[in-house]
PDB file of N, CA and C in Angstrom:
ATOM      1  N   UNK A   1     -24.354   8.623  33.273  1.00  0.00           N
ATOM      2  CA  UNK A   1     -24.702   8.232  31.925  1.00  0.00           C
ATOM      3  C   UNK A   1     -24.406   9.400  30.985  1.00  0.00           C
ATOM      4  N   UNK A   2     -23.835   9.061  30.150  1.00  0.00           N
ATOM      5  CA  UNK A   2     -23.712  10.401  29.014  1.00  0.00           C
ATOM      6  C   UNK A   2     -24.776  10.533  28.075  1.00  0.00           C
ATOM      7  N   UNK A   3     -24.572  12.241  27.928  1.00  0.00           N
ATOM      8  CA  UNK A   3     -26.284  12.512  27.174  1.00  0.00           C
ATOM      9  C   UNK A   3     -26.517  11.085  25.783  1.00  0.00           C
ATOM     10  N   UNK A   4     -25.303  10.832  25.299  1.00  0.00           N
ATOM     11  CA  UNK A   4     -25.528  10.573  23.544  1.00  0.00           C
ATOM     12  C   UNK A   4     -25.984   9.152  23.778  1.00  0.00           C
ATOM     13  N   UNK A   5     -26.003   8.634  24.858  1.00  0.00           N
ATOM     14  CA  UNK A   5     -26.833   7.056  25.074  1.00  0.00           C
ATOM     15  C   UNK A   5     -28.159   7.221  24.969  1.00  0.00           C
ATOM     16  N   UNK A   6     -28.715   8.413  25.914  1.00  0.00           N
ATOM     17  CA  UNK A   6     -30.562   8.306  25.398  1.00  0.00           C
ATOM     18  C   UNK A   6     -30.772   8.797  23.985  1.00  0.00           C
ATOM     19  N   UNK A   7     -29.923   9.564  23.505  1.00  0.00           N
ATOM     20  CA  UNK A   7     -30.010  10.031  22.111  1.00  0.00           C
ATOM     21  C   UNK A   7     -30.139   8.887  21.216  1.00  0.00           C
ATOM     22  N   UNK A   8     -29.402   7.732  21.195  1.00  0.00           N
ATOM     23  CA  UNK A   8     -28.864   6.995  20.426  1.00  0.00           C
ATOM     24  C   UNK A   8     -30.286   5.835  20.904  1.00  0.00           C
ATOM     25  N   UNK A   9     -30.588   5.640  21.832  1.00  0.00           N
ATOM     26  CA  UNK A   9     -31.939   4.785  21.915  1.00  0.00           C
ATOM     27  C   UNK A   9     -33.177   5.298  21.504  1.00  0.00           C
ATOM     28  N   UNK A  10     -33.027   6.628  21.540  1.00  0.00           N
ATOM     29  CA  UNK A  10     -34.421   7.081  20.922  1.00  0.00           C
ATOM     30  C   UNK A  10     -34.613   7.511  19.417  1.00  0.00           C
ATOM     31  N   UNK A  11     -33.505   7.641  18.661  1.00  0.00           N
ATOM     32  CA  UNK A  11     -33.597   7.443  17.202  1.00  0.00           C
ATOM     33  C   UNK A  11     -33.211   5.972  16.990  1.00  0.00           C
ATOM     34  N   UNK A  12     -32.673   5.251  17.590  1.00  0.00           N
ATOM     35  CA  UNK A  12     -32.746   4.008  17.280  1.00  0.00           C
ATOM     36  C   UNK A  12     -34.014   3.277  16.911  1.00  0.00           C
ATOM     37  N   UNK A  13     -34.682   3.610  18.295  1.00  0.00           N
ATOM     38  CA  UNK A  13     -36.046   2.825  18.114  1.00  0.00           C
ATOM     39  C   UNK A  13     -37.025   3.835  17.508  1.00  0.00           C
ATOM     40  N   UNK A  14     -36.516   4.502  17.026  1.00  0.00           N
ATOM     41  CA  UNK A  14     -38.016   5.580  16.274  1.00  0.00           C
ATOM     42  C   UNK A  14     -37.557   4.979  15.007  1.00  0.00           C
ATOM     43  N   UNK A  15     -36.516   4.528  14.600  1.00  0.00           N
ATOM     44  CA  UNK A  15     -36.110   4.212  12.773  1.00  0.00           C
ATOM     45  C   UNK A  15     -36.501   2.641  13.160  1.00  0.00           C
ATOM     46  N   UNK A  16     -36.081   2.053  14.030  1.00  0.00           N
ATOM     47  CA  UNK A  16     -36.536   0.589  13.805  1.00  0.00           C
ATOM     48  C   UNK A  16     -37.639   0.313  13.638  1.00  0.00           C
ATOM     49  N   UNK A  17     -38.550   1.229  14.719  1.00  0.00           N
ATOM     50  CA  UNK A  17     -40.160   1.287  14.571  1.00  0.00           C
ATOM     51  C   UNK A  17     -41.130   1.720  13.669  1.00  0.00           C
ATOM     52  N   UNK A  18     -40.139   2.803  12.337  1.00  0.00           N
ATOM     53  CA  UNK A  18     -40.982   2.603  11.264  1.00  0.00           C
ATOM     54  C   UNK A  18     -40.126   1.818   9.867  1.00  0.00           C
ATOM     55  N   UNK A  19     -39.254   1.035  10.432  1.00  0.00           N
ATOM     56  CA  UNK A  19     -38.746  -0.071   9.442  1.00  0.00           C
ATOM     57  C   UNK A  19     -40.009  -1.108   9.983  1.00  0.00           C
ATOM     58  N   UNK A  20     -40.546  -1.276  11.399  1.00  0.00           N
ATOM     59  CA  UNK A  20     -41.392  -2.335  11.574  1.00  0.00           C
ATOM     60  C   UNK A  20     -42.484  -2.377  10.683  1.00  0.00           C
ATOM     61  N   UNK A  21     -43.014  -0.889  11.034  1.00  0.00           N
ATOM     62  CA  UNK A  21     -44.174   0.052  10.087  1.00  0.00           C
ATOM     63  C   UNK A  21     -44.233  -0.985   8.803  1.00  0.00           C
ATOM     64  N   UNK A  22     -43.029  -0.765   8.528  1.00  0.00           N
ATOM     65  CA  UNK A  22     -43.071  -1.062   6.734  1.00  0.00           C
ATOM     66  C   UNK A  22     -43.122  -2.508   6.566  1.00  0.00           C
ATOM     67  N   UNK A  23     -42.494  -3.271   7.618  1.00  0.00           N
ATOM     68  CA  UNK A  23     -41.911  -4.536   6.983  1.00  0.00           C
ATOM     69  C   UNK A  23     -44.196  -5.305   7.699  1.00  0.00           C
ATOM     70  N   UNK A  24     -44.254  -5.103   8.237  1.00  0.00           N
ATOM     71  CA  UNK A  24     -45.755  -5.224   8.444  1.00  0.00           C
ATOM     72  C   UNK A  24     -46.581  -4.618   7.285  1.00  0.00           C
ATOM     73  N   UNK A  25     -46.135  -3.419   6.471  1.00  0.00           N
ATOM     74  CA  UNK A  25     -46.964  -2.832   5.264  1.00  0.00           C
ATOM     75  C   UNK A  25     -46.551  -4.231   3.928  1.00  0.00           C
ATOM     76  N   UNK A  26     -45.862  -4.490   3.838  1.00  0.00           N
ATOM     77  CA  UNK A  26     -45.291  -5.499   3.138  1.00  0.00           C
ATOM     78  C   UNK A  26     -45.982  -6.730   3.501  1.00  0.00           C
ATOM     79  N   UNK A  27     -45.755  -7.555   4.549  1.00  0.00           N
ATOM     80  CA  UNK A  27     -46.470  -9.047   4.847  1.00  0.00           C
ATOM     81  C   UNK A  27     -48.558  -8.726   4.625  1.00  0.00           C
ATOM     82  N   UNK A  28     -49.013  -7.245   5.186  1.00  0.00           N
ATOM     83  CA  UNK A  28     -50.204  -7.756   4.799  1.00  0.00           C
ATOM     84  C   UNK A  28     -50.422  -7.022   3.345  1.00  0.00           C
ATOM     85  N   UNK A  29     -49.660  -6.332   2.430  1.00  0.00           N
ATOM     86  CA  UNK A  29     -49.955  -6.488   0.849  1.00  0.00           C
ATOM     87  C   UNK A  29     -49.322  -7.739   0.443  1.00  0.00           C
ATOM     88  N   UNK A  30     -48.354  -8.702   1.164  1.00  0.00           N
ATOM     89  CA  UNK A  30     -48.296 -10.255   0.617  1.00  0.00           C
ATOM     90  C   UNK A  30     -49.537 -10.766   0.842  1.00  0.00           C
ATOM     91  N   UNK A  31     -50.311 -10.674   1.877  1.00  0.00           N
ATOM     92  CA  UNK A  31     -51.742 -11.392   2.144  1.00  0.00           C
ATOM     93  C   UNK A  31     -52.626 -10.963   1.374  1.00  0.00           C
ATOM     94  N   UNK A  32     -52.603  -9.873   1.281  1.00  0.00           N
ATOM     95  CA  UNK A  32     -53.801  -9.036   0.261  1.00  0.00           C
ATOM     96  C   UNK A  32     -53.700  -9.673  -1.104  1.00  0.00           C
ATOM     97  N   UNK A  33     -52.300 -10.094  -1.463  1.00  0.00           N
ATOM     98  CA  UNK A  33     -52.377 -10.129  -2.804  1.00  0.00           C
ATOM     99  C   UNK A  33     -52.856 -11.713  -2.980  1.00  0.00           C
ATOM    100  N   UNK A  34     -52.538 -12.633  -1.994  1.00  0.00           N
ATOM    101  CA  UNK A  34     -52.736 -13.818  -2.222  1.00  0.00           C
ATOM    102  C   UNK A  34     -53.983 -14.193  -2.211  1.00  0.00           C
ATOM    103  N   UNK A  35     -55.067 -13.724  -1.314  1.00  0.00           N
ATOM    104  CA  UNK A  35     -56.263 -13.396  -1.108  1.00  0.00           C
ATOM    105  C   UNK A  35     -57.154 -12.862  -1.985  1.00  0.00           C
ATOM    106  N   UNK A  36     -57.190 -11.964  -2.649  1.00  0.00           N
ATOM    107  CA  UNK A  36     -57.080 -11.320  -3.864  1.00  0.00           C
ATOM    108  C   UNK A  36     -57.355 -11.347  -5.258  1.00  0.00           C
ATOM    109  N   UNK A  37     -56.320 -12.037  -4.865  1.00  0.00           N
ATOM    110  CA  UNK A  37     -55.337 -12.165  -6.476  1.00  0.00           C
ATOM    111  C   UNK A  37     -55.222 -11.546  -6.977  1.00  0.00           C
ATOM    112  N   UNK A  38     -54.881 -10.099  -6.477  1.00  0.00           N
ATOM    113  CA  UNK A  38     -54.546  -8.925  -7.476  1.00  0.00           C
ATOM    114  C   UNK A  38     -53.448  -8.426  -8.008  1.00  0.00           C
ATOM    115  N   UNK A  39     -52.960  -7.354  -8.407  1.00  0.00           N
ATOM    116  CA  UNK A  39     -51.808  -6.897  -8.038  1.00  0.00           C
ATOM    117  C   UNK A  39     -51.131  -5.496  -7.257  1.00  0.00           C
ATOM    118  N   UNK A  40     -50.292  -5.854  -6.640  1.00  0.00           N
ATOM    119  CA  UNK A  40     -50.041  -4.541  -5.907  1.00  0.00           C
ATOM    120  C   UNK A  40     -48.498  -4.363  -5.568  1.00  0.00           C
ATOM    121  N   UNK A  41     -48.095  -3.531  -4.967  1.00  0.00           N
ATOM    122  CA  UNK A  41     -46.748  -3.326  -4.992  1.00  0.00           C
ATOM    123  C   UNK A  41     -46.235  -3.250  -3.554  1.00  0.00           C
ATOM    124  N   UNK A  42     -45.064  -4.057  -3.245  1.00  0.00           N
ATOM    125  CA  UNK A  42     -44.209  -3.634  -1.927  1.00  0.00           C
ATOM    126  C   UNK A  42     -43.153  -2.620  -2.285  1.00  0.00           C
ATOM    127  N   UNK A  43     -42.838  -2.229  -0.502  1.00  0.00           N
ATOM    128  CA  UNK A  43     -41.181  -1.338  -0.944  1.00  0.00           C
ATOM    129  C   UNK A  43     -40.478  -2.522  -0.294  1.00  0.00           C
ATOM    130  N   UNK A  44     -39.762  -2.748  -1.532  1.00  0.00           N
ATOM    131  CA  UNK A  44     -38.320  -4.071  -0.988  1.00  0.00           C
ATOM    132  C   UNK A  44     -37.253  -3.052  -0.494  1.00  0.00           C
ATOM    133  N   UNK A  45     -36.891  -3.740   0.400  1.00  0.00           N
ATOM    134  CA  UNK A  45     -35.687  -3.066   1.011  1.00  0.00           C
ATOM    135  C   UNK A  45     -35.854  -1.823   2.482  1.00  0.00           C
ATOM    136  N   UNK A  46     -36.513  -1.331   2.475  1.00  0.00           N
ATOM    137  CA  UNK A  46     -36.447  -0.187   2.800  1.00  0.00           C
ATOM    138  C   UNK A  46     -37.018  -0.673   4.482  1.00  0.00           C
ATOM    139  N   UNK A  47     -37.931  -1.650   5.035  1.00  0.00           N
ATOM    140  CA  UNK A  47     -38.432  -1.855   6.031  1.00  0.00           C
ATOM    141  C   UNK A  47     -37.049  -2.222   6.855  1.00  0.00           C
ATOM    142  N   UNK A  48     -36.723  -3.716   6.142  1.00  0.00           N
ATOM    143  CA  UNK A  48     -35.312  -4.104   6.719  1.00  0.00           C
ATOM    144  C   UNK A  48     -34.172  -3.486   6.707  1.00  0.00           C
ATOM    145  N   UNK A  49     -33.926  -2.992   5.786  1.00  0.00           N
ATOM    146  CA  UNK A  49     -32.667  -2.130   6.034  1.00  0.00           C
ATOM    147  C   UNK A  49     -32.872  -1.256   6.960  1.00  0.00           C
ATOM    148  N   UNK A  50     -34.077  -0.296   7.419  1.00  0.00           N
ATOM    149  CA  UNK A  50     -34.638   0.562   8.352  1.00  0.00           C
ATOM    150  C   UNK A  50     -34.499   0.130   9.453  1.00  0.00           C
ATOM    151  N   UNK A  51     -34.497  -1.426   9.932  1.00  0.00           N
ATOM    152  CA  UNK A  51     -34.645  -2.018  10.979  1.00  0.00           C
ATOM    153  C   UNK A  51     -33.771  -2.160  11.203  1.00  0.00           C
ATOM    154  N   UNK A  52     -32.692  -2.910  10.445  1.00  0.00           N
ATOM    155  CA  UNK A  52     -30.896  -2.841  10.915  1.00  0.00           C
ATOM    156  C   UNK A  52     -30.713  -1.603  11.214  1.00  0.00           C
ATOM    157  N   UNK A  53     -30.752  -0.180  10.548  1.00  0.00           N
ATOM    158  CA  UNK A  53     -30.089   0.812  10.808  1.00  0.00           C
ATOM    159  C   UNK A  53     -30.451   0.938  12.467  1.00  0.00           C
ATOM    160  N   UNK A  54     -31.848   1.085  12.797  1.00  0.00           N
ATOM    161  CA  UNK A  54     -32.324   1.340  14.033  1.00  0.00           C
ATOM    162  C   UNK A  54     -31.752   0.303  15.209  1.00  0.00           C
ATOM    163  N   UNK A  55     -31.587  -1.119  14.998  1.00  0.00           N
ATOM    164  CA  UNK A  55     -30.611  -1.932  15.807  1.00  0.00           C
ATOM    165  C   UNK A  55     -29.088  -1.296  15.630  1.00  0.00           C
ATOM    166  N   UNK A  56     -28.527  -1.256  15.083  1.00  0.00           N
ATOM    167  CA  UNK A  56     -27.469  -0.804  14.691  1.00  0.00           C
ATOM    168  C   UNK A  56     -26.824   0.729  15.805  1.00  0.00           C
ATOM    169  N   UNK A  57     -27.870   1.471  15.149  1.00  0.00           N
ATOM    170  CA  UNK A  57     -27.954   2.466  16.177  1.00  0.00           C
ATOM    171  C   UNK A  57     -27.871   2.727  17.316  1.00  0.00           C
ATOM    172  N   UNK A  58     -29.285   1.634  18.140  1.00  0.00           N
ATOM    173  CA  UNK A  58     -29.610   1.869  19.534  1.00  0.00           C
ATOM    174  C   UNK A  58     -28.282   0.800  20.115  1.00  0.00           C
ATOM    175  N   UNK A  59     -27.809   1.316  21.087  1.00  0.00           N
ATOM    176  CA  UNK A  59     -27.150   0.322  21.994  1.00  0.00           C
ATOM    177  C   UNK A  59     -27.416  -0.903  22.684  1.00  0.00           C
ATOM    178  N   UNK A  60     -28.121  -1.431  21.667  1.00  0.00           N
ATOM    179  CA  UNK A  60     -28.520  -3.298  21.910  1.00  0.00           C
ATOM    180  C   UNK A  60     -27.731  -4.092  22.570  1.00  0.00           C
ATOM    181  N   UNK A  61     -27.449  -4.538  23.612  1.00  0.00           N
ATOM    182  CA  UNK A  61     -26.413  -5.740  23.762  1.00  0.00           C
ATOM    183  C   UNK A  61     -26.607  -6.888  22.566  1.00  0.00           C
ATOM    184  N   UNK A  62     -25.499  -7.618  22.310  1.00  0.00           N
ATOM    185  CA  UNK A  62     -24.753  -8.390  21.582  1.00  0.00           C
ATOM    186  C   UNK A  62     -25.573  -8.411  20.229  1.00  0.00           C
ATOM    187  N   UNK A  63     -25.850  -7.083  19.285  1.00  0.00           N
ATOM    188  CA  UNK A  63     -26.722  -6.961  18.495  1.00  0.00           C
ATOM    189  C   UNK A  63     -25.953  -7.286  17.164  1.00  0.00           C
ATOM    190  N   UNK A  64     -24.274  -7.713  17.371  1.00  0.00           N
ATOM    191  CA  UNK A  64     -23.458  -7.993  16.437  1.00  0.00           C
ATOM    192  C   UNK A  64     -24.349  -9.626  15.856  1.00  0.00           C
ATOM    193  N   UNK A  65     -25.195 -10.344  17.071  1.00  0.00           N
ATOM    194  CA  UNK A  65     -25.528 -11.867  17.240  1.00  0.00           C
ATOM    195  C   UNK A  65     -26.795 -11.937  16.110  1.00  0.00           C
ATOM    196  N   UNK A  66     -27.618 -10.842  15.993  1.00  0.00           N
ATOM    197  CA  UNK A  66     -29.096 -10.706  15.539  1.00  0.00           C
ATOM    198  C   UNK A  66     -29.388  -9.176  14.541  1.00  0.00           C
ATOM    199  N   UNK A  67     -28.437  -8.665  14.517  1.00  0.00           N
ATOM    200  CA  UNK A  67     -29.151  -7.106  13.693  1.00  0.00           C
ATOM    201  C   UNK A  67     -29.404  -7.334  12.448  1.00  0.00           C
ATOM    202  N   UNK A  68     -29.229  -8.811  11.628  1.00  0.00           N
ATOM    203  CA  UNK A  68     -29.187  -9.287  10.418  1.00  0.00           C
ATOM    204  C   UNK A  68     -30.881  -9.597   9.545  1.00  0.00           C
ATOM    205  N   UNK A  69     -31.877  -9.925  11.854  1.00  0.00           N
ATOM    206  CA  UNK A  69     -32.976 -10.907  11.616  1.00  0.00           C
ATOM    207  C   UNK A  69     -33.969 -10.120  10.900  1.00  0.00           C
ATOM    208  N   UNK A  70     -33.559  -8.487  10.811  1.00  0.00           N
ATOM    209  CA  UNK A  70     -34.561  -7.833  10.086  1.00  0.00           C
ATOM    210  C   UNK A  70     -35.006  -8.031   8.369  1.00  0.00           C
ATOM    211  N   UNK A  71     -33.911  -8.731   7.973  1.00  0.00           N
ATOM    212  CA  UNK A  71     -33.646  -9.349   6.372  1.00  0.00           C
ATOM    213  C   UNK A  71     -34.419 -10.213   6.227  1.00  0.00           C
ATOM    214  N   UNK A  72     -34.520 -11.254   7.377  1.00  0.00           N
ATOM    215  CA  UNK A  72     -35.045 -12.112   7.358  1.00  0.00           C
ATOM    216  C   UNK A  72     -36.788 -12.481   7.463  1.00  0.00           C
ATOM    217  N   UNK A  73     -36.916 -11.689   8.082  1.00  0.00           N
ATOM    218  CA  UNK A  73     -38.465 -11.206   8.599  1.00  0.00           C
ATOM    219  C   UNK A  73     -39.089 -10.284   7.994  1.00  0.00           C
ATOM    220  N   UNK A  74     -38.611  -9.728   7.039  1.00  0.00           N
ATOM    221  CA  UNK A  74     -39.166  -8.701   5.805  1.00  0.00           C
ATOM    222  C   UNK A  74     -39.361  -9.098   4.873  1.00  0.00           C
ATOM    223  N   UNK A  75     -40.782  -9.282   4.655  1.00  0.00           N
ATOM    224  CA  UNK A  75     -41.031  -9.984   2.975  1.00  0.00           C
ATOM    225  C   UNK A  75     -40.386  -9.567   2.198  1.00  0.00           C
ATOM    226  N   UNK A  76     -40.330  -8.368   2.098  1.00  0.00           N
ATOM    227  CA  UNK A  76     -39.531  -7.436   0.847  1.00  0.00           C
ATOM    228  C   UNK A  76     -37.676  -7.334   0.856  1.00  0.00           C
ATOM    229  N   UNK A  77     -36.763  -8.068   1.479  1.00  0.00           N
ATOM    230  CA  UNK A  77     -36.315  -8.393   1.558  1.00  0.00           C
ATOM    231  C   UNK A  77     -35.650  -9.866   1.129  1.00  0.00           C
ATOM    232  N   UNK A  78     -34.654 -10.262   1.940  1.00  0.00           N
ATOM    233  CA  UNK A  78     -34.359 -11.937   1.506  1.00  0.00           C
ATOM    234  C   UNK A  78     -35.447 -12.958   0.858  1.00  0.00           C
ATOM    235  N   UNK A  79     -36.784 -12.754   1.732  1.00  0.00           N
ATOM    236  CA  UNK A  79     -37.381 -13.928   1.214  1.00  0.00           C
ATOM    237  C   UNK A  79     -38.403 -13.540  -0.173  1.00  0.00           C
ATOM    238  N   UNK A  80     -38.699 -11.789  -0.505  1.00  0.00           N
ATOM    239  CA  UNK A  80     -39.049 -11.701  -1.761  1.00  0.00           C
ATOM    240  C   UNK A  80     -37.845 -12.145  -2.969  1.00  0.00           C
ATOM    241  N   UNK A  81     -36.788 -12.040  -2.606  1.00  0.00           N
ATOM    242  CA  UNK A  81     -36.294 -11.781  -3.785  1.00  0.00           C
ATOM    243  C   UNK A  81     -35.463 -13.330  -4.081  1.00  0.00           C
ATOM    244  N   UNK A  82     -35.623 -14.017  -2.934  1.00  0.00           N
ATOM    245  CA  UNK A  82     -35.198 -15.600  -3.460  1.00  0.00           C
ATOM    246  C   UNK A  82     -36.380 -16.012  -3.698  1.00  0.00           C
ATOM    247  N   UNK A  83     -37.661 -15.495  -3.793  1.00  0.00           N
ATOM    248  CA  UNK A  83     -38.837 -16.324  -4.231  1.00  0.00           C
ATOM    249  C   UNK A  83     -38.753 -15.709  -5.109  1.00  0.00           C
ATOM    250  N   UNK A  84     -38.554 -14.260  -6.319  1.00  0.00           N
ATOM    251  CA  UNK A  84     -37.902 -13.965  -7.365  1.00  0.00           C
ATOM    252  C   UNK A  84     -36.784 -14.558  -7.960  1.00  0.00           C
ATOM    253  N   UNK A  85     -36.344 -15.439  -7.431  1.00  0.00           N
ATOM    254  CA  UNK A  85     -34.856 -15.741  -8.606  1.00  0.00           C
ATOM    255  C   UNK A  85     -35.498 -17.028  -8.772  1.00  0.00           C
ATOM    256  N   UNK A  86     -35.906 -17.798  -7.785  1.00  0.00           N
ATOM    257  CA  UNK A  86     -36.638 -19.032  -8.040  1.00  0.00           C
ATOM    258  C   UNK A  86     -37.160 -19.132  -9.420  1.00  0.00           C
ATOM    259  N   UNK A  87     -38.468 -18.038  -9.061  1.00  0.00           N
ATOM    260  CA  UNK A  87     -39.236 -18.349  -9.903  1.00  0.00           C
ATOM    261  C   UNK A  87     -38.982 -17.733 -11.525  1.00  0.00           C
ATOM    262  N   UNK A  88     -37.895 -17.285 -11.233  1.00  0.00           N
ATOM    263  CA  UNK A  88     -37.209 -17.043 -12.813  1.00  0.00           C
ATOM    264  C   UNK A  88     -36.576 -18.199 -13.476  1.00  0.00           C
ATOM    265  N   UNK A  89     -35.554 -18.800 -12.388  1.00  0.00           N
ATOM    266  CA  UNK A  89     -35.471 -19.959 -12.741  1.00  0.00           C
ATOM    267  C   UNK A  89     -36.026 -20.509 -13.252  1.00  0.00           C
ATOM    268  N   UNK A  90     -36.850 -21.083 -12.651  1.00  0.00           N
ATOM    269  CA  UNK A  90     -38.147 -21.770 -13.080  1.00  0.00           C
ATOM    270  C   UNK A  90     -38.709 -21.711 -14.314  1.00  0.00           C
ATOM    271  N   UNK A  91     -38.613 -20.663 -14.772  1.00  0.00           N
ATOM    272  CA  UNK A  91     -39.727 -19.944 -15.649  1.00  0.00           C
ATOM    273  C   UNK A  91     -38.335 -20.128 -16.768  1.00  0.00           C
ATOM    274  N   UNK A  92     -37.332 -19.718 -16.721  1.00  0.00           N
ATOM    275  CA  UNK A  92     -36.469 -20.121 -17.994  1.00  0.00           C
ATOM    276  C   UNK A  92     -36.805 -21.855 -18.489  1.00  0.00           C
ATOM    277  N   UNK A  93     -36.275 -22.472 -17.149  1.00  0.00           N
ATOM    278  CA  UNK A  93     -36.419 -23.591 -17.339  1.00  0.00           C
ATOM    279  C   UNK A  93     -37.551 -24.405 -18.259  1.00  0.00           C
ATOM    280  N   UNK A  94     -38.488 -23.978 -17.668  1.00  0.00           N
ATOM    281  CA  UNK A  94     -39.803 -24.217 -18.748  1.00  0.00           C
ATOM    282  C   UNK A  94     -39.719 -23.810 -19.972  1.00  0.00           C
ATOM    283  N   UNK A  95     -39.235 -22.441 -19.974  1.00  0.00           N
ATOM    284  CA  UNK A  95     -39.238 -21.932 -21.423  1.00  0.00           C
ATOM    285  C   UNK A  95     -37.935 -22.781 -22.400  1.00  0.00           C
ATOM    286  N   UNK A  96     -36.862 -23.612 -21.765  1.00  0.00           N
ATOM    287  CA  UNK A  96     -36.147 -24.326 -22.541  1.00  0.00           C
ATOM    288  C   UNK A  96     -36.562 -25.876 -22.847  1.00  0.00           C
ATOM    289  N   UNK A  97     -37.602 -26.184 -22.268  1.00  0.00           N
ATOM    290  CA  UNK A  97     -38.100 -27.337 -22.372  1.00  0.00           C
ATOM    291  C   UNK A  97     -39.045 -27.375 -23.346  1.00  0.00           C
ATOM    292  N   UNK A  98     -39.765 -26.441 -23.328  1.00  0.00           N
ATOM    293  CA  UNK A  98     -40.793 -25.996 -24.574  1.00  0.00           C
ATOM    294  C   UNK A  98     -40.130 -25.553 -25.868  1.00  0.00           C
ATOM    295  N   UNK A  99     -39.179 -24.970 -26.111  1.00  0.00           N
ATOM    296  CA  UNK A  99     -38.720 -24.391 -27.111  1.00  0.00           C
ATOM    297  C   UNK A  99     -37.526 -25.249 -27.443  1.00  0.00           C
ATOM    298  N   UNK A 100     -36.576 -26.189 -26.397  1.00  0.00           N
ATOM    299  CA  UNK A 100     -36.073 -27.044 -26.640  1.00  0.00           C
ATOM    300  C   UNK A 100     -34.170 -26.501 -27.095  1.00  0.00           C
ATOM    301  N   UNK A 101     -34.075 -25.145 -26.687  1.00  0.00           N
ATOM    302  CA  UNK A 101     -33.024 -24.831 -27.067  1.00  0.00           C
ATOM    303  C   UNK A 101     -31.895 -25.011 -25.297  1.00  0.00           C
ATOM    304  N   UNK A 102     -30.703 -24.126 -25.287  1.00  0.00           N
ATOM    305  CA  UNK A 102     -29.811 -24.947 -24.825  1.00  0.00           C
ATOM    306  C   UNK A 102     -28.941 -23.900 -24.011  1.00  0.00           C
ATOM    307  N   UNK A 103     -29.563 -22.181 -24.672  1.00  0.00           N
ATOM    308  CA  UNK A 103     -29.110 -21.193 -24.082  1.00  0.00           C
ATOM    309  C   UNK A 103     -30.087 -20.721 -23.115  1.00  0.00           C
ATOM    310  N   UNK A 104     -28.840 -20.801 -21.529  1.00  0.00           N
ATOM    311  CA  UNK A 104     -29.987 -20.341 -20.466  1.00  0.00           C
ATOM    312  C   UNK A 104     -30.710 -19.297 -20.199  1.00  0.00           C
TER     313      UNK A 104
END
């Protein structure tokens, strides 16, 4: 085995494991806030992208199939920010129905 394989699994999974860190710091300030109802802040981006880098890294078999699912599974990621465009949408939309004009 060559040295740079255990190298490459053990910063792999030390960066994936605090992209997990984060993307878990994120889902329970989504709970907190819903619970709550307060306000508080995530870091978008930074869990999942942390988590690809660390798949990416470690020598995963066929990780070309799945190194994506960290986007997916990170609030602060894909599913914050299409529940952000949504609800902008949204929120124009209303505001042209009320005001009745024609520019989006």
């Amino acid at each position: 085995m060559e040295w740079i394989t255990p190298v490459r699994w053990v910063i792999g999974i030390a960066v994936l494991g605090f992209g997990a860190f984060v993307m878990i710091g994120n889902w329970l300030t989504l709970i907190n806030v819903l619970i709550k109802k307060g306000s508080t802040s995530f870091i978008p981006l930074i869990g999942g992208c942390l988590a690809v880098v660390g798949i990416l890294i470690a020598p995963f078999p066929h990780k070309s199939y799945w190194f994506w699912t960290p986007l997916l599974l990170d609030w602060g990621c894909i599913p914050m920010w299409s529940w952000v465009g949504i609800s902008e949408l949204m929120k124009r939309r209303r505001e042209q129905r009320t005001t009745g004009s024609s520019v989006p």
